[in-house]
Each structure stands twice: as structure tokens, then as C-alpha cells.
C-alpha atoms as a PDB file:
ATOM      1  CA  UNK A   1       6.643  -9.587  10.871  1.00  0.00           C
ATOM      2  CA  UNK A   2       9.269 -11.876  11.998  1.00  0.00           C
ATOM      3  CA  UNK A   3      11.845 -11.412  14.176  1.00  0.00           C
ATOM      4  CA  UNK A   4      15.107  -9.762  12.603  1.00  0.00           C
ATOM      5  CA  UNK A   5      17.652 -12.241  11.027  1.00  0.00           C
ATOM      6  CA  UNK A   6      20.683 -11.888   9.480  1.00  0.00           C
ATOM      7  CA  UNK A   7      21.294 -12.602   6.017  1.00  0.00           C
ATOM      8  CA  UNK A   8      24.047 -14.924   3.962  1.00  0.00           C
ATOM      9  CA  UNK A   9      26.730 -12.519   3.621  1.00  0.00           C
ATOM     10  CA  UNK A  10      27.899 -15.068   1.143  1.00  0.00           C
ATOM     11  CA  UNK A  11      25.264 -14.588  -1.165  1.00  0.00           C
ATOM     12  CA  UNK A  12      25.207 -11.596  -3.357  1.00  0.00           C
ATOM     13  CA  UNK A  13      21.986  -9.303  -2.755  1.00  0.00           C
ATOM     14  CA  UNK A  14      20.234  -9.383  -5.994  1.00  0.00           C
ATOM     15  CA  UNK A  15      21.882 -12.690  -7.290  1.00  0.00           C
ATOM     16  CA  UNK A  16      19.426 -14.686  -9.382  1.00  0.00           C
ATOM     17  CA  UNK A  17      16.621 -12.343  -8.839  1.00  0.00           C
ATOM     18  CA  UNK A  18      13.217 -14.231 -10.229  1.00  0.00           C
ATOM     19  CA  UNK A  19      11.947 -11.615 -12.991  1.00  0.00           C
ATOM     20  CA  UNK A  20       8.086  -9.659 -11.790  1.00  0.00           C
ATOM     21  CA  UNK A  21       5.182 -10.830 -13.167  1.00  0.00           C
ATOM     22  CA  UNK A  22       4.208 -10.034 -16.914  1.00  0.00           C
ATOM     23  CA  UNK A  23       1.555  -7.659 -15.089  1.00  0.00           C
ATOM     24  CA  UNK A  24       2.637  -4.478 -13.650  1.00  0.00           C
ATOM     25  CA  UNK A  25       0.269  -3.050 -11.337  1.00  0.00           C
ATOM     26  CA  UNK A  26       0.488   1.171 -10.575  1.00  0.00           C
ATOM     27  CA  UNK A  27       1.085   1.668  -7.588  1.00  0.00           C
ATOM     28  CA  UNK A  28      -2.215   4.213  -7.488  1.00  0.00           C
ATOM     29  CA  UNK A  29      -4.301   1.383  -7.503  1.00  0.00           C
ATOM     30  CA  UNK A  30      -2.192  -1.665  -5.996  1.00  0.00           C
ATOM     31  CA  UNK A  31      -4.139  -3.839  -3.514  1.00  0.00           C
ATOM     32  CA  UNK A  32      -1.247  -5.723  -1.737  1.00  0.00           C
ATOM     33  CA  UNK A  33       1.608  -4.256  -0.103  1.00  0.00           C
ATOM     34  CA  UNK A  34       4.026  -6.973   1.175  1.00  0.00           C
ATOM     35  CA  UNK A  35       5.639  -5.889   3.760  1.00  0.00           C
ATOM     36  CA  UNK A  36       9.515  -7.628   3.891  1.00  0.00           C
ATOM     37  CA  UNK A  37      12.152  -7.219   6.795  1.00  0.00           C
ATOM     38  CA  UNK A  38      14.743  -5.616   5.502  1.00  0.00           C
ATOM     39  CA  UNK A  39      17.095  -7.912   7.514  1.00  0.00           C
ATOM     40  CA  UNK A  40      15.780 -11.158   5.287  1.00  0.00           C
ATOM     41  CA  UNK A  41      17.917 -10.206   2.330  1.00  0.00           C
ATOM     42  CA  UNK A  42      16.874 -13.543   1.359  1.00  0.00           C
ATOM     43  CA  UNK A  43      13.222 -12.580   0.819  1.00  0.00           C
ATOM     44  CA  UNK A  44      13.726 -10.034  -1.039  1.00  0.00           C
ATOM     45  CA  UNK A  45      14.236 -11.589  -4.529  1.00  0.00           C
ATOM     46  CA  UNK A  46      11.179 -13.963  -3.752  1.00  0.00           C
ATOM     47  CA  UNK A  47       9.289 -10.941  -2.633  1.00  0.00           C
ATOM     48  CA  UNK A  48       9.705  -9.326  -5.904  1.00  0.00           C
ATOM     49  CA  UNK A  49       8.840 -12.540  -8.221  1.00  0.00           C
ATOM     50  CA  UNK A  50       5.582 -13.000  -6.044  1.00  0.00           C
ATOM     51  CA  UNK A  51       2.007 -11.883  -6.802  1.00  0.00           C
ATOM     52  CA  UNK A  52       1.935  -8.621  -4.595  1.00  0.00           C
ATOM     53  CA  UNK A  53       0.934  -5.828  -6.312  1.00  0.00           C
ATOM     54  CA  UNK A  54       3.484  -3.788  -4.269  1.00  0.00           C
ATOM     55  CA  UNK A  55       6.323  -4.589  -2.411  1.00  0.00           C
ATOM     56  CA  UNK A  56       7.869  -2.130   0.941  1.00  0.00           C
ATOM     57  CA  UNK A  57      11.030  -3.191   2.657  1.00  0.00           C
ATOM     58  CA  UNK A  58      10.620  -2.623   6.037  1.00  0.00           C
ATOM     59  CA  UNK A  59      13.417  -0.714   7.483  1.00  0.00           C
ATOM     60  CA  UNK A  60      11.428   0.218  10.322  1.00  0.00           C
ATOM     61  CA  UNK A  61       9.094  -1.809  13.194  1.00  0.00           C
ATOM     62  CA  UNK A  62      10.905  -4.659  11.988  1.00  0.00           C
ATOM     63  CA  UNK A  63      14.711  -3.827  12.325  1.00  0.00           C
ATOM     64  CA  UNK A  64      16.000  -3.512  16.059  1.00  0.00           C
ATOM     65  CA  UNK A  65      17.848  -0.065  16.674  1.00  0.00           C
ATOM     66  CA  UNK A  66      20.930  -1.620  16.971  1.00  0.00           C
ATOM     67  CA  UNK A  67      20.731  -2.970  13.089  1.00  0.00           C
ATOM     68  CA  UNK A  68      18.728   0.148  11.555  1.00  0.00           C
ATOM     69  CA  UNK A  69      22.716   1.015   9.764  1.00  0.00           C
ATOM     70  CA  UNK A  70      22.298  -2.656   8.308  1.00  0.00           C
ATOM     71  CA  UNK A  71      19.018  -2.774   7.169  1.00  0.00           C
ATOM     72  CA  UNK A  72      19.370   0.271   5.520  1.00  0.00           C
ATOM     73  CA  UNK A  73      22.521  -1.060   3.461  1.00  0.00           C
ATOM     74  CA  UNK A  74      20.674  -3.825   2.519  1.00  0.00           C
ATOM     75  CA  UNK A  75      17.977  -1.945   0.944  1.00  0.00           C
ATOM     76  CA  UNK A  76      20.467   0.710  -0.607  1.00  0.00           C
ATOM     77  CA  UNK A  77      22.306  -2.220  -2.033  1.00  0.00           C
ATOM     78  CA  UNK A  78      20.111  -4.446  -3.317  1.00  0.00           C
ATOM     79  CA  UNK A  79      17.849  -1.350  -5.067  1.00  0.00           C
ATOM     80  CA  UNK A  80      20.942  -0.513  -7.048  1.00  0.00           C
ATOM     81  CA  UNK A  81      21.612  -4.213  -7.789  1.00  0.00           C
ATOM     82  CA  UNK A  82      18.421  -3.733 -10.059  1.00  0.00           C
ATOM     83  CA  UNK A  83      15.641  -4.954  -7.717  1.00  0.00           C
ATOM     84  CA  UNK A  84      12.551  -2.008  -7.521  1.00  0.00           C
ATOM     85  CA  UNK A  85      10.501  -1.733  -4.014  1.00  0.00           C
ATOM     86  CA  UNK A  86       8.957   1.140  -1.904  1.00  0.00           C
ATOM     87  CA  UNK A  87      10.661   1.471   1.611  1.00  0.00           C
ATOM     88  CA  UNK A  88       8.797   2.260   4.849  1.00  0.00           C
ATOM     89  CA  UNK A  89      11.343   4.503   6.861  1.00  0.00           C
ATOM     90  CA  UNK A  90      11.549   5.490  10.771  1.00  0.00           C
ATOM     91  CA  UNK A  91       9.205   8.162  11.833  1.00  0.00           C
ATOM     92  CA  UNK A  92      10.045  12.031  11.805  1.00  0.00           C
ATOM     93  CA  UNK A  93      10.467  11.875  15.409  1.00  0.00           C
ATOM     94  CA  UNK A  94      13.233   9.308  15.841  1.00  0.00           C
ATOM     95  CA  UNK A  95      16.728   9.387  15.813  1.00  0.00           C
ATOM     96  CA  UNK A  96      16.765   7.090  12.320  1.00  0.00           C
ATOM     97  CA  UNK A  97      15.083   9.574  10.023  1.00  0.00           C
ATOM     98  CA  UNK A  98      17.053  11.635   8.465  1.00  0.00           C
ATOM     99  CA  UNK A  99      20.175   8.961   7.998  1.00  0.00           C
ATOM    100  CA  UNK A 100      17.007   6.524   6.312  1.00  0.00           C
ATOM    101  CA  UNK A 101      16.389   9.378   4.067  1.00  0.00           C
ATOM    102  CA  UNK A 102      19.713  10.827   3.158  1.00  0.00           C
ATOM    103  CA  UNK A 103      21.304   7.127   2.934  1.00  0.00           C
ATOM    104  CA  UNK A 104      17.992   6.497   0.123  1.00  0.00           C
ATOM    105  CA  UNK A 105      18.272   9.868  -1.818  1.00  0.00           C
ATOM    106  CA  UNK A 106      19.149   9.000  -5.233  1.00  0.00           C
ATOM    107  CA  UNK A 107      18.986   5.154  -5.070  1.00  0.00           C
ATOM    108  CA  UNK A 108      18.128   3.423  -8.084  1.00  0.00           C
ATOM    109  CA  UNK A 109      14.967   1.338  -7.971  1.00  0.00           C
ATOM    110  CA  UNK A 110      13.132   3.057  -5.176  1.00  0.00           C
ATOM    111  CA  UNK A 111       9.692   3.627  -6.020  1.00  0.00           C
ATOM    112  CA  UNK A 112       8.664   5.662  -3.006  1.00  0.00           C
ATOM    113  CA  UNK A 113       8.899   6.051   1.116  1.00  0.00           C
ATOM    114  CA  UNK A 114       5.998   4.857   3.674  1.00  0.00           C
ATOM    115  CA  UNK A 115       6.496   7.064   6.558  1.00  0.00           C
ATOM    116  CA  UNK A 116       5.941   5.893   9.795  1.00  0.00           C
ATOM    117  CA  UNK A 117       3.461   7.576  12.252  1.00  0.00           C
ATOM    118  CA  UNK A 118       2.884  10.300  10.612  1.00  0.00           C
ATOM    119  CA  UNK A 119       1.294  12.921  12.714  1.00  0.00           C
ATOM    120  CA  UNK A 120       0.982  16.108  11.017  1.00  0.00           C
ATOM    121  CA  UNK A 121       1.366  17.465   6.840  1.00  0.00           C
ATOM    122  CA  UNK A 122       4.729  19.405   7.911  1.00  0.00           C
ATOM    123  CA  UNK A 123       6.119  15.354   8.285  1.00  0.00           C
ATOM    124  CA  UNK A 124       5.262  14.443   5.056  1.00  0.00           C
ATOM    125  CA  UNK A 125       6.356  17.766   3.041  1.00  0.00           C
ATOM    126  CA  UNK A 126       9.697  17.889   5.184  1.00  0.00           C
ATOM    127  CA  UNK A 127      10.295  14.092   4.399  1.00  0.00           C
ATOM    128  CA  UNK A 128       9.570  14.653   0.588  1.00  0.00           C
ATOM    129  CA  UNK A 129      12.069  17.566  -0.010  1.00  0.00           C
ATOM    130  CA  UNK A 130      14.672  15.765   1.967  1.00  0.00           C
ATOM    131  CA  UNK A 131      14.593  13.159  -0.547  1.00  0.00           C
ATOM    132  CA  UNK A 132      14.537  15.233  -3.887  1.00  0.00           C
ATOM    133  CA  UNK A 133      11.278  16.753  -3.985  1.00  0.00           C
ATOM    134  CA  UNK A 134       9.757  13.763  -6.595  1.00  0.00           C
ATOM    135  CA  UNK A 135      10.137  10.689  -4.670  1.00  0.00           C
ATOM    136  CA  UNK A 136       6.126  10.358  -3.509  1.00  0.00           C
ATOM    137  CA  UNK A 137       5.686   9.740   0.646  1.00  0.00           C
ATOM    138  CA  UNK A 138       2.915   7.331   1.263  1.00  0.00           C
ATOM    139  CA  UNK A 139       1.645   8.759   5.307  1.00  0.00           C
ATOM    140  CA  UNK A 140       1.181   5.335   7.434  1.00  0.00           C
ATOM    141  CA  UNK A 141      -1.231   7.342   9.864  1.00  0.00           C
ATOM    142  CA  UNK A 142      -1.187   4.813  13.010  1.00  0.00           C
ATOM    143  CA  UNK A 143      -2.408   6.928  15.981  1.00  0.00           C
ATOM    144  CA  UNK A 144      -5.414   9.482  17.192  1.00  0.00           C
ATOM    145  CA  UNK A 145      -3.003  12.572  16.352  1.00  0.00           C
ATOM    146  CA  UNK A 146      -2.531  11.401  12.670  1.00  0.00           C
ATOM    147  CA  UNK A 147      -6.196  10.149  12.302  1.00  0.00           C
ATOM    148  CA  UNK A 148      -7.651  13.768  12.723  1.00  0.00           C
ATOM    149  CA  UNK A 149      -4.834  15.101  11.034  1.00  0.00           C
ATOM    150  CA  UNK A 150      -5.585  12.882   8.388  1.00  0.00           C
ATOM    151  CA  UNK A 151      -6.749  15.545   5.986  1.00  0.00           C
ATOM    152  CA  UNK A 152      -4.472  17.962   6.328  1.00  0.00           C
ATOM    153  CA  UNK A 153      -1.973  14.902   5.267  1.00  0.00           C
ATOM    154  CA  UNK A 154      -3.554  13.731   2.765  1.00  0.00           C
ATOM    155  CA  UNK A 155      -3.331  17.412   1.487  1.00  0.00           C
ATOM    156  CA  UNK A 156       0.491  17.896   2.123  1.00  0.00           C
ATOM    157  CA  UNK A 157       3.028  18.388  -0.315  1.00  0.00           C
ATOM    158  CA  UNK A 158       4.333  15.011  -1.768  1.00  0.00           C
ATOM    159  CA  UNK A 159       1.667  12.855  -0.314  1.00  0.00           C
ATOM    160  CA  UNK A 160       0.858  10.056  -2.433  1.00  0.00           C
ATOM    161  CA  UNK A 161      -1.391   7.922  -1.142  1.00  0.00           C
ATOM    162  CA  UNK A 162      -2.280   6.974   2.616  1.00  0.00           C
ATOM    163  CA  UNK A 163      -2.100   3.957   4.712  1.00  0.00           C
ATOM    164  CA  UNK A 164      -3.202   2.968   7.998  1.00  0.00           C
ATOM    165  CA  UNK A 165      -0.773   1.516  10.862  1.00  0.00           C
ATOM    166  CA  UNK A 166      -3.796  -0.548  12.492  1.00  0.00           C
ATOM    167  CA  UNK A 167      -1.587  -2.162  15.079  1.00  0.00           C
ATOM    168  CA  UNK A 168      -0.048   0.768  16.373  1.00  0.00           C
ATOM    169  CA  UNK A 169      -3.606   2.718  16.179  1.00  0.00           C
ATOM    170  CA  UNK A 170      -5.115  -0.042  18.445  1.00  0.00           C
ATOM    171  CA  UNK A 171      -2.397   0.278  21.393  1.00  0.00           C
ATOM    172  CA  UNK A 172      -2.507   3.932  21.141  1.00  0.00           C
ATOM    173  CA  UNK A 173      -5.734   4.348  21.856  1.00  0.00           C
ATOM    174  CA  UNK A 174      -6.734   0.901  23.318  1.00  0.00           C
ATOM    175  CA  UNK A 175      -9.409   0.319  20.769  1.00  0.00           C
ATOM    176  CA  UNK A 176     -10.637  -3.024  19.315  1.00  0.00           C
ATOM    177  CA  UNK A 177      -9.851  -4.691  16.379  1.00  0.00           C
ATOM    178  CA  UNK A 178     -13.560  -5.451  15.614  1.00  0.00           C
ATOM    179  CA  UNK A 179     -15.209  -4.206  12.190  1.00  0.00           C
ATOM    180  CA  UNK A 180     -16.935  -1.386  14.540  1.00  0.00           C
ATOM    181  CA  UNK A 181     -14.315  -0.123  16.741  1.00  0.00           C
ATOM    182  CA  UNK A 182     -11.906   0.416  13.543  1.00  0.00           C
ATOM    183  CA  UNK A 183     -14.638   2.038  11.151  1.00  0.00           C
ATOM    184  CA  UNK A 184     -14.248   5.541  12.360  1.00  0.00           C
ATOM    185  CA  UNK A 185     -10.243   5.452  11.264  1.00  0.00           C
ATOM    186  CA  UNK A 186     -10.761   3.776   8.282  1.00  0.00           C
ATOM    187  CA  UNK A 187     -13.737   5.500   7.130  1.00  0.00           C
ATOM    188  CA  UNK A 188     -11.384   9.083   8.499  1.00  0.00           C
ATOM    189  CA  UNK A 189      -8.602   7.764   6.285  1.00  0.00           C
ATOM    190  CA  UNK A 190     -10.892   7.381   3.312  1.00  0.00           C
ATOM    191  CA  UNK A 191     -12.695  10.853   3.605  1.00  0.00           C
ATOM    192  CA  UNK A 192      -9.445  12.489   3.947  1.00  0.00           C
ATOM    193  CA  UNK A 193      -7.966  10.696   0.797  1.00  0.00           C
ATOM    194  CA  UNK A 194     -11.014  12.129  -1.636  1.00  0.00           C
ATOM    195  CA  UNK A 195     -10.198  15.670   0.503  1.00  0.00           C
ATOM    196  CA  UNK A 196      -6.744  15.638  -0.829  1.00  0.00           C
ATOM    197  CA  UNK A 197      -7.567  14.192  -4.227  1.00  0.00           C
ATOM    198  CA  UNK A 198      -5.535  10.553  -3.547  1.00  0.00           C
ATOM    199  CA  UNK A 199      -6.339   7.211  -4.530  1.00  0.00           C
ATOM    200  CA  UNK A 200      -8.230   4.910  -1.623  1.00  0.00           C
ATOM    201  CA  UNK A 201      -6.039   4.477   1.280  1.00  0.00           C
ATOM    202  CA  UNK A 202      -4.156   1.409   2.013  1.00  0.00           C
ATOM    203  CA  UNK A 203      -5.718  -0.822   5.350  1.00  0.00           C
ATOM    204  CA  UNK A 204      -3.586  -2.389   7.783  1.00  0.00           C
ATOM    205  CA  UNK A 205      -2.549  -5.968   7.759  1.00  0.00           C
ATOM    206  CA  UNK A 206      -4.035  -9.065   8.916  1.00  0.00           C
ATOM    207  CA  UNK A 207      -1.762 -10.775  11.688  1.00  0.00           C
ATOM    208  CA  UNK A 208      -1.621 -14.575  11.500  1.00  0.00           C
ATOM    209  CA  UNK A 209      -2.346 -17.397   8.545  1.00  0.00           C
ATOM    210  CA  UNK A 210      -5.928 -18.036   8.215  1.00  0.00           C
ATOM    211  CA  UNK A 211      -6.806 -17.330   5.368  1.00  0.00           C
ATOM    212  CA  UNK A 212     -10.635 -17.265   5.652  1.00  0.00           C
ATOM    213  CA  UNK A 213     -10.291 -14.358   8.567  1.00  0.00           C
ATOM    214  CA  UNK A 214      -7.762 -12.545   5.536  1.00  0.00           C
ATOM    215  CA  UNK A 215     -10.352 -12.888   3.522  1.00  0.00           C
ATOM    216  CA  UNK A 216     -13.232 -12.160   5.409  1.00  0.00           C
ATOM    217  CA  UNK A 217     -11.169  -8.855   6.924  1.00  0.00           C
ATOM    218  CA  UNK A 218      -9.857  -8.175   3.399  1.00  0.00           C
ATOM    219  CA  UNK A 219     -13.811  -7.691   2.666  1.00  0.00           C
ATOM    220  CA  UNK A 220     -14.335  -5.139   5.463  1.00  0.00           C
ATOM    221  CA  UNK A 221     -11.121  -3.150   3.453  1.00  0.00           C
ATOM    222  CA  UNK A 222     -13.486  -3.187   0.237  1.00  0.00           C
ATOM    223  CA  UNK A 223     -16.569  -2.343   2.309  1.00  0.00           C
ATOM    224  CA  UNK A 224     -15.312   0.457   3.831  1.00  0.00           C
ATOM    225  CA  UNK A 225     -13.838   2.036   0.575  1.00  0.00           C
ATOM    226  CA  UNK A 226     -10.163   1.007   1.503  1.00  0.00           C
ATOM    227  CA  UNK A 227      -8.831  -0.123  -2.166  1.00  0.00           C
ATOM    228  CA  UNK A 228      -5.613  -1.894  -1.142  1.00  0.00           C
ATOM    229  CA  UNK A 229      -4.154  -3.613   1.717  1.00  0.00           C
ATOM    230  CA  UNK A 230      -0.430  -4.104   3.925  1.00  0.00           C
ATOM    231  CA  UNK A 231       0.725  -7.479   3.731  1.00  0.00           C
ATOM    232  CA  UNK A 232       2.784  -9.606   5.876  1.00  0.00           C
ATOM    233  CA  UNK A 233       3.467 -12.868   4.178  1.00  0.00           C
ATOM    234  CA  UNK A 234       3.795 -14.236   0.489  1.00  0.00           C
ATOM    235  CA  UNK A 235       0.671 -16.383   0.999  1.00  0.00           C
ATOM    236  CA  UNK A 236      -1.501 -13.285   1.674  1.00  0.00           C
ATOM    237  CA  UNK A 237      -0.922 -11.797  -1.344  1.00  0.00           C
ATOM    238  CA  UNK A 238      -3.220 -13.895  -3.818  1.00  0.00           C
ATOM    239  CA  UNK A 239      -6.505 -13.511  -1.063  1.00  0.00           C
ATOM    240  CA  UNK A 240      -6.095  -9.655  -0.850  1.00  0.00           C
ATOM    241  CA  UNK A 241      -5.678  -9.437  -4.683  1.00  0.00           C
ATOM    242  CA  UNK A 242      -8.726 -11.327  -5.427  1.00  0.00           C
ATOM    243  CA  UNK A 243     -10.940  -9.793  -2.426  1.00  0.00           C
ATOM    244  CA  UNK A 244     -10.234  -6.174  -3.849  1.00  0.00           C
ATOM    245  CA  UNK A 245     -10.622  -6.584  -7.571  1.00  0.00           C
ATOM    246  CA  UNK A 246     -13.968  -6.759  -9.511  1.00  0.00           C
ATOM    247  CA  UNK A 247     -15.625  -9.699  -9.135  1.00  0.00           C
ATOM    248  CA  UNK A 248     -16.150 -11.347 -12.727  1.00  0.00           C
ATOM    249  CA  UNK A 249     -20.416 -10.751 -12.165  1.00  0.00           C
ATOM    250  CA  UNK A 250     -19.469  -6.931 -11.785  1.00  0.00           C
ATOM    251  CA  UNK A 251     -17.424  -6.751 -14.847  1.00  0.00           C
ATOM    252  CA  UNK A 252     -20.048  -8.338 -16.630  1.00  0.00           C
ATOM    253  CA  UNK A 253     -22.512  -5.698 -15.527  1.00  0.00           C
ATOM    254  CA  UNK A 254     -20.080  -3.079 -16.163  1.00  0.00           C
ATOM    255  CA  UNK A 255     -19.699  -4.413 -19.971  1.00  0.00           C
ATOM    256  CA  UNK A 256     -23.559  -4.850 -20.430  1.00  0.00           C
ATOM    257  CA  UNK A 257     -24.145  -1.373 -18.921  1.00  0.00           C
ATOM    258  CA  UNK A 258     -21.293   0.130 -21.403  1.00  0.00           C
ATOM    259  CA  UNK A 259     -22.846  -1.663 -24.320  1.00  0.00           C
ATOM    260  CA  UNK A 260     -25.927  -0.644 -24.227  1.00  0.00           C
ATOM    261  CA  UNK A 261     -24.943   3.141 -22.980  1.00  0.00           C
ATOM    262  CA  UNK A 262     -22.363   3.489 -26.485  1.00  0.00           C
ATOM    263  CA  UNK A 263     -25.629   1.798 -27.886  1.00  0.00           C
ATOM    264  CA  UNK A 264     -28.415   4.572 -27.033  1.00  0.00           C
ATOM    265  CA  UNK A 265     -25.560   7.180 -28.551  1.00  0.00           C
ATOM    266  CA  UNK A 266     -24.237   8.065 -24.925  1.00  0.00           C
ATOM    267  CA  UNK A 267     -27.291  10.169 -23.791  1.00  0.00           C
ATOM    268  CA  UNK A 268     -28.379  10.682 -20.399  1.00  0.00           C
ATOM    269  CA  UNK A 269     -31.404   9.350 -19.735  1.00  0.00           C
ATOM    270  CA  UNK A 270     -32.260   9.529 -16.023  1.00  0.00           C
ATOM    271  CA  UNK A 271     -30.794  10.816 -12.473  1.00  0.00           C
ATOM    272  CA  UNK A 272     -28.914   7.431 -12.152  1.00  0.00           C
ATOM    273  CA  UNK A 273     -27.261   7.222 -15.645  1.00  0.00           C
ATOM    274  CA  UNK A 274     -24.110   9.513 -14.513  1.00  0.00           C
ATOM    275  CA  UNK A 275     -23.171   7.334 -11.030  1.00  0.00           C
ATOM    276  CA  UNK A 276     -23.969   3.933 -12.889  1.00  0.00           C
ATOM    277  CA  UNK A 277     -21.897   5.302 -15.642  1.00  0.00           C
ATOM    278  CA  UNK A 278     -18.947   6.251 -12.943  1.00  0.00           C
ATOM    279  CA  UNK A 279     -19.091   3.024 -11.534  1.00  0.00           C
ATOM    280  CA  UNK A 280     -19.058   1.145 -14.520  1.00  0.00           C
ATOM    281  CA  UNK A 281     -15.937   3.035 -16.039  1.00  0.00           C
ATOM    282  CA  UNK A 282     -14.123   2.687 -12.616  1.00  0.00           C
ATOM    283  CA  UNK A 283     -14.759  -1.458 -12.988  1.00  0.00           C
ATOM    284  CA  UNK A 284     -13.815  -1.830 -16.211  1.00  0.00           C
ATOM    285  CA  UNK A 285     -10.342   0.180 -15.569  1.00  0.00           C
ATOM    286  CA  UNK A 286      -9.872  -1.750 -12.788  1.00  0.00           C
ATOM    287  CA  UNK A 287     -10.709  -4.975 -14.630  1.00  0.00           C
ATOM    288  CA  UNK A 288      -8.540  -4.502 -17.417  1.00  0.00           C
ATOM    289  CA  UNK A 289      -5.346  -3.640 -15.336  1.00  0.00           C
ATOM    290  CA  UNK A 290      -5.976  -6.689 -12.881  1.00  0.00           C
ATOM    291  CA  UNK A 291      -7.075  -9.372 -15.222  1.00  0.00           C
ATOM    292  CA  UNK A 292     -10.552 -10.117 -14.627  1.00  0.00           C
ATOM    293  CA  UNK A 293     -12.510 -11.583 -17.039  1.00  0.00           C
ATOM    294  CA  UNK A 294     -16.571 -10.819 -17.056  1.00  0.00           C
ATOM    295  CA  UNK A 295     -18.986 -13.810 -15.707  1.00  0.00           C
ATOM    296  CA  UNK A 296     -20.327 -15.673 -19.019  1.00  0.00           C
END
């Protein structure tokens, strides 16, 4: 993320704000999550008009202590001005908690909280009924205490889908960022999310603006059964969204395989009928919501 800046106080948040694309996306299967300092009131409108599938002002890593009061009024003003976003708040352990969470109870437009550094369920199921016991918690698990807690979090009350804090994770425990140093985490992350019954977790972001490493890392997400992805700028958005969805040559098996199955009457005809049959239902839901046309 940037550094923090200060907005045009001049400017009213939520002025002008660009309407979302035609095509909602639920949040239970979003694949980008653009990330957006909350102290760049000025992003926030373009934010929300862009392709990501999700959008989470960041009132967290990216505000300095000494603004956290700011960013949060930002957010709190600009959700009631009509704009709709999910917020990432300061951990359970830091002095910003509780104000993030009792300054966003009630606030129009908020979709949901990303809690920092989640370590342990208690975290998640305290920050859920401080809000009002229906605003979901997505768990950003970002160190070795929260990775093999992971599925007692996934399990906790108000959990709604979890994320992984890959930065944070790294300098914790001094790991790599290669594909093989971070597939224990993200392969923990995904384990613990069919323990607890939750969509595929959300990976961490990739840092800079090449957009063949997004890419190529953005694969590694859909390799290791990851289904969306944390964002950091605009531009990433479009890459992510295409690397996670169906390709067009799977949709096109999927619709073959569905033909042909509605075709024999729907009977089971061998040991691999019921997992081709999963997958094939899981692509075409996926196709339809995102877009994707099959391969002629």
C-alpha cells in the first residue's frame, strides 16, 4: 500500500461516485479484494466503479496510529454517503479495536470486517458480537499462532470466510516467499476452510506491478485451492479475475459433460461420474456468475 495521504477536505466523500459494474459478484466466491487506504478518500469512489470483485478499506497496516480516528471517519462517512465496502480493522490485541468496531456498528453500506492477525476463534466470535452479531468477520490469519489455529477459526462463531496476511506470515516466521516455503499455510488455510464449512480462503497479495509475476503467482492461488485473492492496486484487479475464473476450454467441458449426463437420464454410470459431475456443476456456477463464455 502507499504511504498515508490526506484527502481534499474540499471535496465531499461520496461526491460523483462512478456507479459498480452491471455484475455483482457474492462475496462467497469473489476473487479480488482491493485493498484501499482509508486515508485516499479519493480512491475510494474509483475503487468502487473498478473491476474488483470486492473492495476492503484499509483502516489498518495502512493508517499510522496517529490518524487511525481519521481513517475511521472517513470510512464511517463515506459508507453512509451510499458507497458499500468491507473494512479490514486493527487486531484484537491493539489499542484501535474496539473504537474501529464500535465507531462501524450500524453503518450503512458495510458489507463485513477483515480482522487483522487473528490468532485464536475467541477473536473472531468476540469481534462479531461487538458489532451486532450479523455483520460476517473475514479472519486475515498472518502468523504461525493463527496458521495452526486456523481450524478452530475457521469454525468460530461469525467467521465468514478466511484470508491469509502473507507479508506479515513471512516476517513472523522468516519464511520465503517461494511457491514451496508458502504451501504449508496456504494449503493449512484451505483444509481449515472445508473443516469449518467456508468458501476457499482468500491468498495474500502480490507486491509490485508486473503483471506476468501477478499472474503467474495468481496461478499458484488457483493451484493450491485458494479461490480469491487481496489486491493492492486497480490494475491488479482484471489479472486476478481472469486467473481464478474458468477458463472458456473448462466451461466447454463442463457444458459437454452436462449435456450428455441430462442426456443418459442422469444415471450413474461409473466411480468417476459423481466427482466429474461435482466439478462440472461447480464450473458452470462459477461461469455463469463471472461471465465466461465456453471455448467454440
Amino acid at each position: 500500500m502507499t504511504s498515508p495521504a490526506s484527502a481534499d477536505s474540499t471535496r465531499p466523500v461520496g461526491a460523483d461516485r462512478p456507479a459498480r459494474p452491471a455484475r455483482e459478484i457474492s462475496p462467497e466466491i469473489a476473487r479480488s479484494w482491493l485493498l484501499v487506504n482509508a486515508m485516499r478518500t479519493e480512491l475510494f469512489d474509483e475503487s468502487a466503479g473498478s473491476r474488483a470483485d470486492a473492495i476492503i478499506l484499509d483502516i489498518e497496516d495502512a493508517v499510522d496510529p496517529s490518524h487511525k480516528d481519521e481513517a475511521r471517519e472517513n470510512v464511517t462517512r463515506w459508507l453512509t454517503a451510499g458507497g458499500r465496502a468491507w473494512v479490514r480493522v486493527n487486531d484484537a490485541t491493539s489499542p484501535f479495536w474496539a473504537d474501529d468496531l464500535a465507531g462501524l456498528r450500524g453503518t450503512p453500506g458495510l458489507l463485513g470486517v477483515m480482522l487483522a492477525k487473528t490468532e485464536s476463534a475467541d477473536q473472531v466470535t468476540e469481534s462479531f458480537h461487538r458489532m451486532d452479531g450479523k455483520t460476517p468477520v473475514i479472519p486475515l490469519v498472518e502468523s504461525a499462532v493463527g496458521i495452526e489455529e486456523a481450524n478452530r477459526i475457521a469454525k468460530a462463531q461469525g467467521a465468514f470466510r478466511l484470508a491469509f496476511g502473507s507479508g506479515d506470515f513471512r516476517r513472523d516466521t522468516g519464511m520465503a516467499a517461494t511457491p514451496e516455503a508458502m504451501a504449508y499455510p496456504r494449503a493449512k488455510l484451505v483444509v481449515a476452510s472445508r473443516v469449518g464449512n467456508l468458501p476457499g480462503p482468500i491468498d495474500g497479495p502480490t507486491v509490485g506491478t508486473n503483471h506476468p509475476i501477478l499472474r503467474e503467482q495468481s496461478a499458484i492461488t488457483v493451484m493450491m485451492g485458494m479461490t480469491g485473492k487481496l489486491c493492492l492496486a486497480i490494475d491488479q484487479t482484471t489479472v486476478i479475475n481472469e486467473v481464478i475464473s474458468p477458463t472458456p476450454t473448462d466451461v466447454a467441458w463442463a457444458t459437454d459433460f452436462m449435456r450428455d449426463f441430462e442426456a443418459n437420464g442422469r444415471v450413474i454410470r461409473d466411480g468417476s461420474d459423481l466427482p466429474r459431475l461435482g466439478r462440472a456443476e461447480k464450473i458452470m456456477k462459477l461461469a455463469t456468475a463471472f461471465g465466461v463464455q465456453p471455448a467454440v
